[in-house]
Protein backbone atom coordinates (compact mmCIF):
# COMPACT_ATOMS: atom_id res chain seq x y z
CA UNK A 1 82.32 -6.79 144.10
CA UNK A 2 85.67 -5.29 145.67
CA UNK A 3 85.63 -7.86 148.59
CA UNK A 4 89.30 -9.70 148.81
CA UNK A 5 88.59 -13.10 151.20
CA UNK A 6 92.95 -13.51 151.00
CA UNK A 7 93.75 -10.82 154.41
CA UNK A 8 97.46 -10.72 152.71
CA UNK A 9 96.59 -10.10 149.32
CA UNK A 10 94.59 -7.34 150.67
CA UNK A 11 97.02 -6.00 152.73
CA UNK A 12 99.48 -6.12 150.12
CA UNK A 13 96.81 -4.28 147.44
CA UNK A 14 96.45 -1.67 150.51
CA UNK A 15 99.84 -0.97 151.45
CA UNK A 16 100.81 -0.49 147.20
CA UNK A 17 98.20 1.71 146.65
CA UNK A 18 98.68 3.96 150.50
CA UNK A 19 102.63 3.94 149.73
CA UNK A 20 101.55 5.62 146.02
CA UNK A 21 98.36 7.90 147.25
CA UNK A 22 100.18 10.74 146.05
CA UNK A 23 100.61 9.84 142.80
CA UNK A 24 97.01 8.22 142.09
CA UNK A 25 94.82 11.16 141.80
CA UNK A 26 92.00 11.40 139.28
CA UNK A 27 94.29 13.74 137.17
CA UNK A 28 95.05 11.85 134.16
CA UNK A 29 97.60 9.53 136.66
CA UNK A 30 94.83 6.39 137.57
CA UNK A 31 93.99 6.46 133.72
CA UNK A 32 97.27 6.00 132.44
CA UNK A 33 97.86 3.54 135.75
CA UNK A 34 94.56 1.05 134.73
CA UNK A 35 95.75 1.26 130.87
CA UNK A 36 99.35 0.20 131.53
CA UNK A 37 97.99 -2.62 134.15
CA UNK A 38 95.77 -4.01 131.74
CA UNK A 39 99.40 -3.51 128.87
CA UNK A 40 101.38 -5.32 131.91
CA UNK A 41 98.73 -7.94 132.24
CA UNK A 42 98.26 -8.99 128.06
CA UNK A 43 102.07 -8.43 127.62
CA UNK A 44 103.56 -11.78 127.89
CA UNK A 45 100.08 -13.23 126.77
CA UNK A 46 98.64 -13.31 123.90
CA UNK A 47 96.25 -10.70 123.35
CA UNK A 48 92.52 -12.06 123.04
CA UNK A 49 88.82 -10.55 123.55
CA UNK A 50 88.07 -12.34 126.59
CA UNK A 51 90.96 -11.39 128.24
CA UNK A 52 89.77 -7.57 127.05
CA UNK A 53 86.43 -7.98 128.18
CA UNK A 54 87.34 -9.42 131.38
CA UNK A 55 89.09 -6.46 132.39
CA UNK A 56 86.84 -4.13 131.53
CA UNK A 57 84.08 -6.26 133.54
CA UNK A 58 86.63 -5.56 136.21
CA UNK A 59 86.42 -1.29 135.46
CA UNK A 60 82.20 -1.73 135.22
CA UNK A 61 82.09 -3.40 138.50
CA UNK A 62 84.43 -1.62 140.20
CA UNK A 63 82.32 2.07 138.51
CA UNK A 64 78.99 0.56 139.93
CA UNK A 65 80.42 -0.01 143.41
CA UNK A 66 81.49 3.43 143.45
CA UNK A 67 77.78 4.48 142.19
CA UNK A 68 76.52 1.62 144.54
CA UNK A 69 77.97 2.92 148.05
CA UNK A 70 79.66 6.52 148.45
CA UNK A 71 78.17 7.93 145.75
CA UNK A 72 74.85 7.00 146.60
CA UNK A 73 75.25 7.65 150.40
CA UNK A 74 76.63 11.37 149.29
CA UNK A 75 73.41 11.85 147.10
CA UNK A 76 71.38 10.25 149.57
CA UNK A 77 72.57 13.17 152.40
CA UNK A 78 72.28 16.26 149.67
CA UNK A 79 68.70 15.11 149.12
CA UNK A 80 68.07 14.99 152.89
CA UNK A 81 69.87 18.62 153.05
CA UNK A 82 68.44 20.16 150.37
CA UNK A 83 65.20 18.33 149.47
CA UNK A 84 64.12 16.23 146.82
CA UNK A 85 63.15 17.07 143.33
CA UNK A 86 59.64 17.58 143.29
């Protein structure tokens, strides 16, 4: 889950990614952004599964809280709009 208990970590995660908003579009850009974080992260480490599979636990979880919340609330409202399937 996406909930940060540190307020200044937060606010520092928030003001990074506001001061770049621009730039982090769904174009190709947050791809290449989440590969080279993950390169940044393993570079000075050694390279191993868990470290791998941790961050992609970090991609699932952040997908299903996406799926989880606006999504759902979006689908939830076009449903209400448009009816359901029968």
């Amino acid at each position: 889950m996406p909930y940060i208990s540190d307020k200044k970590t937060r606010q520092r995660i928030d003001h990074m990614l506001e001061a770049n908003l621009d730039i982090l579009q769904p174009n190709g850009n947050i791809n290449y952004m989440l590969f080279k974080l993950f390169r940044m992260l393993t570079q000075n480490r050694l390279m191993s599964y868990n470290r791998a599979k941790e961050f992609i636990g970090e991609l699932e979880c952040a997908k299903l809280e996406i799926v989880r919340r606006p999504l759902s609330e979006y689908e939830n409202k076009k449903m209400k709009e448009n009816g359901d399937v029968d």
